[in-house]
Protein backbone atom coordinates (compact mmCIF):
# COMPACT_ATOMS: atom_id res chain seq x y z
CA UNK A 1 17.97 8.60 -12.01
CA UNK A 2 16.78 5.10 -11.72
CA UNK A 3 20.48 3.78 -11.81
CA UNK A 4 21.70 6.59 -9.38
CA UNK A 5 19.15 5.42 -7.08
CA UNK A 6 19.88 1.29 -7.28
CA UNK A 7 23.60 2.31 -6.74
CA UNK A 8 22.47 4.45 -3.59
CA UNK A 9 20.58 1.46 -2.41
CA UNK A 10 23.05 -0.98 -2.97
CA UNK A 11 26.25 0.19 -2.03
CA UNK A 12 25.17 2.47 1.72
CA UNK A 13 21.92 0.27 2.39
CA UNK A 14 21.86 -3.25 1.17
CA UNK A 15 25.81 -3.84 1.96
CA UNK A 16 25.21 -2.94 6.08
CA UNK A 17 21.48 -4.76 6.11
CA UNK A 18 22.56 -7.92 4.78
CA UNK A 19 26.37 -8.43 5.15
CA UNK A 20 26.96 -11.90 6.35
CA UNK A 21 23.80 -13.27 5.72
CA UNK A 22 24.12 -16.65 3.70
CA UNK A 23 22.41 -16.94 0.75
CA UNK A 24 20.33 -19.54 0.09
CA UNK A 25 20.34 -21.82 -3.11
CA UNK A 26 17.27 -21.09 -5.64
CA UNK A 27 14.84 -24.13 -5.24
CA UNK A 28 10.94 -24.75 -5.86
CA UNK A 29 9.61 -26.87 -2.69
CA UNK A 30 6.51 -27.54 -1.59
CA UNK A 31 4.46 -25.75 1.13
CA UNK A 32 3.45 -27.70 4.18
CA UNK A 33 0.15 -26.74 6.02
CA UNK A 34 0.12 -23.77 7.22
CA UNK A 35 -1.94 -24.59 10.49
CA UNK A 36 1.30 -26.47 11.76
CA UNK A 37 3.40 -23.37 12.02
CA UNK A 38 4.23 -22.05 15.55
CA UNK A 39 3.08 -18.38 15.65
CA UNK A 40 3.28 -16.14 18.48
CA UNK A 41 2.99 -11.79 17.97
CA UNK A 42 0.28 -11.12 15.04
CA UNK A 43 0.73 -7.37 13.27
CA UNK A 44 -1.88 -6.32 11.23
CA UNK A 45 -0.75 -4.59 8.03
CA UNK A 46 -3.58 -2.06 5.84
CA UNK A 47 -3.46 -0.15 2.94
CA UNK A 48 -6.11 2.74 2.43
CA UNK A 49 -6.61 4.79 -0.34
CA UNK A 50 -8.88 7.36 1.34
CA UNK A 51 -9.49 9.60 -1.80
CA UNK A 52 -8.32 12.79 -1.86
CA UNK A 53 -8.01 13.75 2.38
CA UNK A 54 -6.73 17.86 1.66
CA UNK A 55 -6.53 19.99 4.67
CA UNK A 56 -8.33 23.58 4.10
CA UNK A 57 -5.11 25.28 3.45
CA UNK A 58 -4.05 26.68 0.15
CA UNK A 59 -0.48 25.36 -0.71
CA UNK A 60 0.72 27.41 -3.70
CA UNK A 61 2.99 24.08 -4.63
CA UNK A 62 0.22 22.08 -5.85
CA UNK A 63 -3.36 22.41 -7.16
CA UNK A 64 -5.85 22.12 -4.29
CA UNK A 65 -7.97 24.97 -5.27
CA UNK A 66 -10.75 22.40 -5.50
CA UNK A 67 -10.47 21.62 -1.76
CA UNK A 68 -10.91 25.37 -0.61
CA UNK A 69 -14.17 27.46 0.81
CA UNK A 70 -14.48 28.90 -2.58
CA UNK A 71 -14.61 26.25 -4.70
CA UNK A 72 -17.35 24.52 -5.73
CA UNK A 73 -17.07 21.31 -3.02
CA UNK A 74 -17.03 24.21 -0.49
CA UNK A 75 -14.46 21.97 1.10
CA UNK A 76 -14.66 23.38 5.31
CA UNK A 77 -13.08 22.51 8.81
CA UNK A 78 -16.29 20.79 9.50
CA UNK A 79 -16.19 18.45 6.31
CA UNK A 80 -12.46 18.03 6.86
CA UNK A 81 -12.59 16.85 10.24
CA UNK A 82 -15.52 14.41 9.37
CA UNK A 83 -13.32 12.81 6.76
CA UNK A 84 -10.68 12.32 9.45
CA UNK A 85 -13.16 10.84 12.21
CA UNK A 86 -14.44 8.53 9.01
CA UNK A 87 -11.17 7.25 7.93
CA UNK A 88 -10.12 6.91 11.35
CA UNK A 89 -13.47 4.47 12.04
CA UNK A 90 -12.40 2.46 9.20
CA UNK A 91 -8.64 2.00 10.13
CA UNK A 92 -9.48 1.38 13.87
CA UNK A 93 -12.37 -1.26 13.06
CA UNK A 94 -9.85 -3.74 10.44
CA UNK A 95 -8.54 -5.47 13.20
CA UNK A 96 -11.19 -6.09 16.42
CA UNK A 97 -8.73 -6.90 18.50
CA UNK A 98 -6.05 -3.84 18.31
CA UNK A 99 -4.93 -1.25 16.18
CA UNK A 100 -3.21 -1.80 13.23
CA UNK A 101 0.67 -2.09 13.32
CA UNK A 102 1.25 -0.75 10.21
CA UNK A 103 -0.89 1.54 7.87
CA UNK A 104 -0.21 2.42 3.80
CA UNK A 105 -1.91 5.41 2.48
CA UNK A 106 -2.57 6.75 -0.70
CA UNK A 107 -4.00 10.32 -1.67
CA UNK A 108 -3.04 12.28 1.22
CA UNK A 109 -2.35 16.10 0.86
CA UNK A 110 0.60 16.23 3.40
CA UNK A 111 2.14 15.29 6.68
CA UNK A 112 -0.31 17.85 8.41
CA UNK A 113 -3.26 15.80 7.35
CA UNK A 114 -1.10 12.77 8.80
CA UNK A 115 -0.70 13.95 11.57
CA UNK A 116 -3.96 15.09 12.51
CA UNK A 117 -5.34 11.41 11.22
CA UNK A 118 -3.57 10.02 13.65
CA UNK A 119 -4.71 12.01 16.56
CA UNK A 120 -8.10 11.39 15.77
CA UNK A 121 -10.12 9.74 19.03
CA UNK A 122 -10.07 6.42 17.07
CA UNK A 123 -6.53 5.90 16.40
CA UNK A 124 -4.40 8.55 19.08
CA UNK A 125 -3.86 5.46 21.25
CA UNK A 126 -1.60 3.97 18.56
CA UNK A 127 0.92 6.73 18.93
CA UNK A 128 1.63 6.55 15.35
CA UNK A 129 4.40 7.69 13.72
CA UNK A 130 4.42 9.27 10.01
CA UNK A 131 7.05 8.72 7.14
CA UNK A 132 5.88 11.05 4.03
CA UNK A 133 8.20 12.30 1.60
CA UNK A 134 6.13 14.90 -0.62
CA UNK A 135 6.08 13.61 -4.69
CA UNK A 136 5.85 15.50 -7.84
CA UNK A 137 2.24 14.27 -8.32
CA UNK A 138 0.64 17.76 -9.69
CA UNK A 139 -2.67 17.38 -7.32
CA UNK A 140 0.15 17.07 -4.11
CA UNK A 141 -1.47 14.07 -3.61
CA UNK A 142 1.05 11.41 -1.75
CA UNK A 143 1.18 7.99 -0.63
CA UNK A 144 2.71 7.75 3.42
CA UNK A 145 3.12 4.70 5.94
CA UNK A 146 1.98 5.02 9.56
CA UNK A 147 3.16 2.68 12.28
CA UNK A 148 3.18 1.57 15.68
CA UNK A 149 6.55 2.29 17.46
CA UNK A 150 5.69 -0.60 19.69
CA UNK A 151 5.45 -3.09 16.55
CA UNK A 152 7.61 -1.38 13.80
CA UNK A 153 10.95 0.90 13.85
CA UNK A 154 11.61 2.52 11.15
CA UNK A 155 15.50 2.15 9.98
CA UNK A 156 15.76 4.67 6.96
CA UNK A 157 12.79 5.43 4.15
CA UNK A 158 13.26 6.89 0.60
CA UNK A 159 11.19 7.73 -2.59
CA UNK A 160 11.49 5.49 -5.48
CA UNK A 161 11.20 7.76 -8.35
CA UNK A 162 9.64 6.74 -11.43
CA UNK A 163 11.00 7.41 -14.76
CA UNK A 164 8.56 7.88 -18.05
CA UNK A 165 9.45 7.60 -21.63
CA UNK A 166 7.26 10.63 -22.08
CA UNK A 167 7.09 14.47 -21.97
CA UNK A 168 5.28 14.25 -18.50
CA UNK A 169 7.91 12.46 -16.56
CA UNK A 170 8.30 15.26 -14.16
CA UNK A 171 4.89 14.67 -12.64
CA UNK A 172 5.05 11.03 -12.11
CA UNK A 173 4.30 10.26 -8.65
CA UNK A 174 6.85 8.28 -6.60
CA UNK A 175 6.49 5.21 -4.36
CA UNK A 176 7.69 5.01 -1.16
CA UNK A 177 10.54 2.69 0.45
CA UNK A 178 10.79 1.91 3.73
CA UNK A 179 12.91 -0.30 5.66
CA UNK A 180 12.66 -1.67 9.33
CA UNK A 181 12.36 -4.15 12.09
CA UNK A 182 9.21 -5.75 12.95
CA UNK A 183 8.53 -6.82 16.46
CA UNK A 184 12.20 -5.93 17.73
CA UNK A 185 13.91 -8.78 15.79
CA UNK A 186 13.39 -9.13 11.67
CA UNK A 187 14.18 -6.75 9.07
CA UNK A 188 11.08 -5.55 6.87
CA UNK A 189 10.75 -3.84 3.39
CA UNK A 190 8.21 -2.10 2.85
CA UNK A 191 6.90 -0.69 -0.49
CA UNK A 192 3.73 1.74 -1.20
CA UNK A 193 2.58 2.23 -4.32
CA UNK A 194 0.04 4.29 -5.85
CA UNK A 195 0.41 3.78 -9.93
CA UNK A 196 -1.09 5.78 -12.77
CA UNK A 197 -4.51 6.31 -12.59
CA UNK A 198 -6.94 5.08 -15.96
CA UNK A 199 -7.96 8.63 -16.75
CA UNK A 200 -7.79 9.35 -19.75
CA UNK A 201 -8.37 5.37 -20.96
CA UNK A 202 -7.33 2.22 -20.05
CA UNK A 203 -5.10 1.53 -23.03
CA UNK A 204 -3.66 5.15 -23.34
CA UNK A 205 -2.39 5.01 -19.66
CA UNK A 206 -0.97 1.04 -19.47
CA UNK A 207 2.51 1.85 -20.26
CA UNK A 208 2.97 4.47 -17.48
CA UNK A 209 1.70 1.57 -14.87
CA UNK A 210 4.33 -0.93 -16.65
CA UNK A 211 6.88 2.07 -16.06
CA UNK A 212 5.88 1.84 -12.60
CA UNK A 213 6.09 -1.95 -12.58
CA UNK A 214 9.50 -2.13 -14.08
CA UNK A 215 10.90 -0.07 -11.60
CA UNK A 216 9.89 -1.34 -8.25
CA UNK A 217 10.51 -4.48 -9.96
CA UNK A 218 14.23 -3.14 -10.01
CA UNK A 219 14.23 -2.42 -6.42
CA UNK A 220 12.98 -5.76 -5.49
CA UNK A 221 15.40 -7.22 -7.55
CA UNK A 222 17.85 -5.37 -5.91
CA UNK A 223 16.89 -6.56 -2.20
CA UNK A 224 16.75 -10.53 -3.58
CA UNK A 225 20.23 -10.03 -4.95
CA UNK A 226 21.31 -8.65 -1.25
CA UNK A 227 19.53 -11.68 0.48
CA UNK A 228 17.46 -14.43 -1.08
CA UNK A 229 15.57 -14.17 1.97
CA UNK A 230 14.31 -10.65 1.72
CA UNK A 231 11.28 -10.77 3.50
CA UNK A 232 9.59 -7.89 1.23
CA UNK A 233 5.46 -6.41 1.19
CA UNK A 234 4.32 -4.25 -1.62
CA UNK A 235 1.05 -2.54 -0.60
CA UNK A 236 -0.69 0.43 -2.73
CA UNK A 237 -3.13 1.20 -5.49
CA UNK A 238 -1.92 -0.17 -8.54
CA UNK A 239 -4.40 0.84 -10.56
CA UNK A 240 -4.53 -2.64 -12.76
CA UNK A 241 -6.20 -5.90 -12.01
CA UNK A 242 -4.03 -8.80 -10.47
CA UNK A 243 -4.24 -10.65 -13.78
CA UNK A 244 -3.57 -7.20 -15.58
CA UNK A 245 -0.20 -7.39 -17.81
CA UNK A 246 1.37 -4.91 -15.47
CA UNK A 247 0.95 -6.96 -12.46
CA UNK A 248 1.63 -10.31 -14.15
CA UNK A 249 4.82 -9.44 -16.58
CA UNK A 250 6.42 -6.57 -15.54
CA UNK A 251 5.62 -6.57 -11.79
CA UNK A 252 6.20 -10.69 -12.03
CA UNK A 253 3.56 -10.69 -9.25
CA UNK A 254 2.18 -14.44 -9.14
CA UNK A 255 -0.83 -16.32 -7.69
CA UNK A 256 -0.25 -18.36 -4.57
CA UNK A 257 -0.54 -21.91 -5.23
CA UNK A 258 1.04 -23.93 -2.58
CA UNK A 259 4.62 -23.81 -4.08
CA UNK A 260 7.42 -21.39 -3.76
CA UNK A 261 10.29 -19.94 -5.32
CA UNK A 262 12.98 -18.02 -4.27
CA UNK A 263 12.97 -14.81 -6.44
CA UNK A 264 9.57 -14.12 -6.58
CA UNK A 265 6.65 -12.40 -5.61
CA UNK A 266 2.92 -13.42 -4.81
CA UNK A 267 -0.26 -11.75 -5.00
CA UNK A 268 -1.77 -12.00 -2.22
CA UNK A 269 -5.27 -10.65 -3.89
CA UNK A 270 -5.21 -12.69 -7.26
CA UNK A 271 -8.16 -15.35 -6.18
CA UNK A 272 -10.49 -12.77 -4.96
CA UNK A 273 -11.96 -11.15 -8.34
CA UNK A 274 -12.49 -14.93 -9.32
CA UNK A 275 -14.99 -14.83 -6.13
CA UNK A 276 -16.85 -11.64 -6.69
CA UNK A 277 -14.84 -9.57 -4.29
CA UNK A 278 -13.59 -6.01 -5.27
CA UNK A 279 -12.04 -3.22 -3.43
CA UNK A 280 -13.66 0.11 -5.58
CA UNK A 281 -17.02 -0.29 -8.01
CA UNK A 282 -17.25 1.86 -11.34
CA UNK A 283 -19.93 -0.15 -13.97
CA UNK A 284 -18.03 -3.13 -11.85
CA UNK A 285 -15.90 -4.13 -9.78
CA UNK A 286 -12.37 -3.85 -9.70
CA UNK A 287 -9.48 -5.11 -7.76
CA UNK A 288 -6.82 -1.93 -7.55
CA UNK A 289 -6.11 -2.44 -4.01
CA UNK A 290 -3.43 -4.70 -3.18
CA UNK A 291 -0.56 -6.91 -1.15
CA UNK A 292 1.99 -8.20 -2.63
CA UNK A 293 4.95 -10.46 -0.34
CA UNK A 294 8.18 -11.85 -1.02
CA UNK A 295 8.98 -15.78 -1.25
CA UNK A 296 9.86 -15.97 2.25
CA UNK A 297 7.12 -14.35 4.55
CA UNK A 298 5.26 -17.55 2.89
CA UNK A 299 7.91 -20.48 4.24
CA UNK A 300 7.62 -22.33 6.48
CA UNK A 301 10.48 -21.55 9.21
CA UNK A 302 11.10 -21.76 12.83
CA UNK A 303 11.69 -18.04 13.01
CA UNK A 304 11.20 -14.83 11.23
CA UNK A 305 8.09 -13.45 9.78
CA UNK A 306 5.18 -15.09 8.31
CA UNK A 307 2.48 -13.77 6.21
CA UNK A 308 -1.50 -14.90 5.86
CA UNK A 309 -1.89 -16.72 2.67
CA UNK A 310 -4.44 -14.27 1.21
CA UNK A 311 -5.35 -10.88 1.67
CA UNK A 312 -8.87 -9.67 2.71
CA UNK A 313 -10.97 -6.45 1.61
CA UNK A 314 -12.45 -4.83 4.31
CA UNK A 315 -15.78 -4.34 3.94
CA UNK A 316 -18.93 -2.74 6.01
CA UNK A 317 -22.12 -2.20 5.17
CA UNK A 318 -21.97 1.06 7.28
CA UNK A 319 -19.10 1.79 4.72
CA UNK A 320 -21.43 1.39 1.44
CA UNK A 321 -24.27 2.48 0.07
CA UNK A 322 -26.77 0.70 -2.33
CA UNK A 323 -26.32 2.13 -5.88
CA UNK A 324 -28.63 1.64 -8.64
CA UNK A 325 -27.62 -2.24 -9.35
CA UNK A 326 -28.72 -3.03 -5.82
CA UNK A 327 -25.31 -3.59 -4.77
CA UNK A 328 -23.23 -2.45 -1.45
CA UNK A 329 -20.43 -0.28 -2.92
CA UNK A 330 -18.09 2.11 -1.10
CA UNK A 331 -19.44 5.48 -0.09
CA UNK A 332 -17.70 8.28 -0.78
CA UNK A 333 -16.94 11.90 -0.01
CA UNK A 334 -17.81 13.22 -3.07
CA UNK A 335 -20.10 12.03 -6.21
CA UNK A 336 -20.78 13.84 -9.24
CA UNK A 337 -20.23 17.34 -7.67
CA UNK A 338 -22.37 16.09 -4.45
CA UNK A 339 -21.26 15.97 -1.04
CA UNK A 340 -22.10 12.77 0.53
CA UNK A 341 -19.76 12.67 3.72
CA UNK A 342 -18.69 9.20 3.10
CA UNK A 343 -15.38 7.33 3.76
CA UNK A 344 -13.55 6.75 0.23
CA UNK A 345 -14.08 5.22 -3.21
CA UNK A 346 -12.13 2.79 -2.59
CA UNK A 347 -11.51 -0.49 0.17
CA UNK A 348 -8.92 -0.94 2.49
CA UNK A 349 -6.70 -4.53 2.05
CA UNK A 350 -5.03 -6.07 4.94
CA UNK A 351 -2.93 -8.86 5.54
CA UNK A 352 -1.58 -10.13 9.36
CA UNK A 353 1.88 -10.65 9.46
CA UNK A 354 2.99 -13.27 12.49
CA UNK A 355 6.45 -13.19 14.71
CA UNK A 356 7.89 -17.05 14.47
CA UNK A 357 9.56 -18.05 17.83
């Protein structure tokens, strides 16, 4: 499937996105301040993982009996509709000045609970529009992208489907691929991701998330052999560290130093553990929640786009509450079988993307 799908993307997509483009030669050069650059249009980019946000519907084609009246969460309109106006706070407060351009989710039910997240009070003036595709995850849990139509127009979107070595490979959960123009003039990729979870043990799980690394790997090999300059941004839950084996070997996801090569991708989150800064807590913090961008949203260049040099974790103390270690972690819907009518377990991580004149 894997193959069918690079041959798909390469012979219909690539061919007609980057035909006549001139490839640049592969070269390490240093990066000069990034002050001097001449920016005009900023876009702010998030990805949310807003733990488990199921409508109150019963969908025979996955298992949401634990979001239903009868179940034990007693999952209602009312608590539904809170989550919404909650998620919606957080994704309209990121950016003080506007509303983000573009929005990655992760654990969404369907494109009904899209829809009505983006016609929440908070966010309606955005006039978002939804790409979801729904995956194989057994929960019917998804990722999906929202966007602006005044920043971001969406060319064509598909699932990247991720192939196991194991009995379960029909359940894996795909990513999402979308490609489009960003502020009327350069061609994005976009990539969510929302990788294996750790249930069931750190060790037991880490070859699933290097399945998952290995293939959008492929794809973004794919793009680079189509155009050096791919301008490229993975977003998601990756449910591994940045230093984590997954990230660093397979993905080929590297810190940010200064220098760049063409080919490659940097982590946009790798510094922050080092400083204390997580994006979900469980006996400590981790770093799940990340952006990932391509060599050249990081060159310097008269025009395209360009990318901040590191990400930041969004974080509120009206989004946290102070657990037993006296520390600020996220608040969440559910805990332990209680209903707390938080936000999420987990952070939102955002990046600004700028328009070069």
């Amino acid at each position: 499937m894997q193959k069918k799908f690079n041959g798909h993307f390469m012979r219909t997509r690539c061919v007609m996105l980057f035909c006549g483009l001139s490839l640049l030669a592969t070269q390490i050069f240093a990066q000069s301040p990034f002050t001097a650059i001449p920016k005009t249009t900023g876009y702010t980019v998030v990805f949310y993982n807003v733990e488990n946000l199921y409508d109150t519907v019963d969908d025979p084609r996955c298992n949401d009996s634990e979001y239903l009246a009868a179940a034990a969460n007693q999952w209602n309109s009312e608590k539904y509709l809170h989550k919404l106006e909650q998620i919606s706070l957080v994704l309209s407060s990121v950016d003080s000045l506007s509303l983000p351009s573009i929005i990655g989710l992760a654990e969404i039910e369907n494109k009904s609970v899209l829809r009505d997240l983006s016609l929440t009070n908070a966010l309606k003036k955005g006039k978002y529009k939804i790409i979801h595709e729904d995956s194989r995850d057994p929960r019917g849990i998804d990722v999906a992208l929202l966007y602006k139509p005044s920043a971001f127009r969406e060319l064509w979107h598909q699932k990247i489907p991720i192939k196991y070595d194991t009995s379960s490979e029909r359940s894996a959960r795909e990513c999402l691929y979308v490609c489009g123009i960003l502020g009327k003039k350069d061609t994005l990729h976009l990539i969510v991701n929302h990788w294996k979870s750790r249930s069931g043990g750190t060790e037991e799980t880490e070859e699933k998330r290097i399945m998952y690394a290995l293939a959008i790997r492929h794809i973004v090999d794919s793009l680079f052999n189509c155009n050096n300059n791919a301008q490229i941004v993975l977003m998601g839950d990756f449910n591994d560290n940045p230093s984590d084996v997954s990230m660093t070997k397979n993905l080929q996801a590297l810190p940010y130093t200064g220098k760049l090569e063409y080919h490659k991708l940097y982590n946009l989150c790798y510094d922050l553990p080092s400083k204390g800064i997580g994006s979900l807590y469980f006996k400590g913090w981790d770093l799940f929640d990340q952006i990932i961008v391509s060599t050249s949203l990081l060159m310097q260049k008269n025009t395209g786009i360009l990318s901040d040099t590191e990400a930041t974790i969004y974080k509120r103390d009206w989004m946290c509450y102070r657990n037993s270690r006296d520390l600020m972690v996220p608040n969440r819907t559910y805990a332990a079988g209680k209903y707390f009518g938080g936000f999420s377990d987990h952070l939102p991580v955002t990046i600004k993307l700028w328009l070069l004149r």
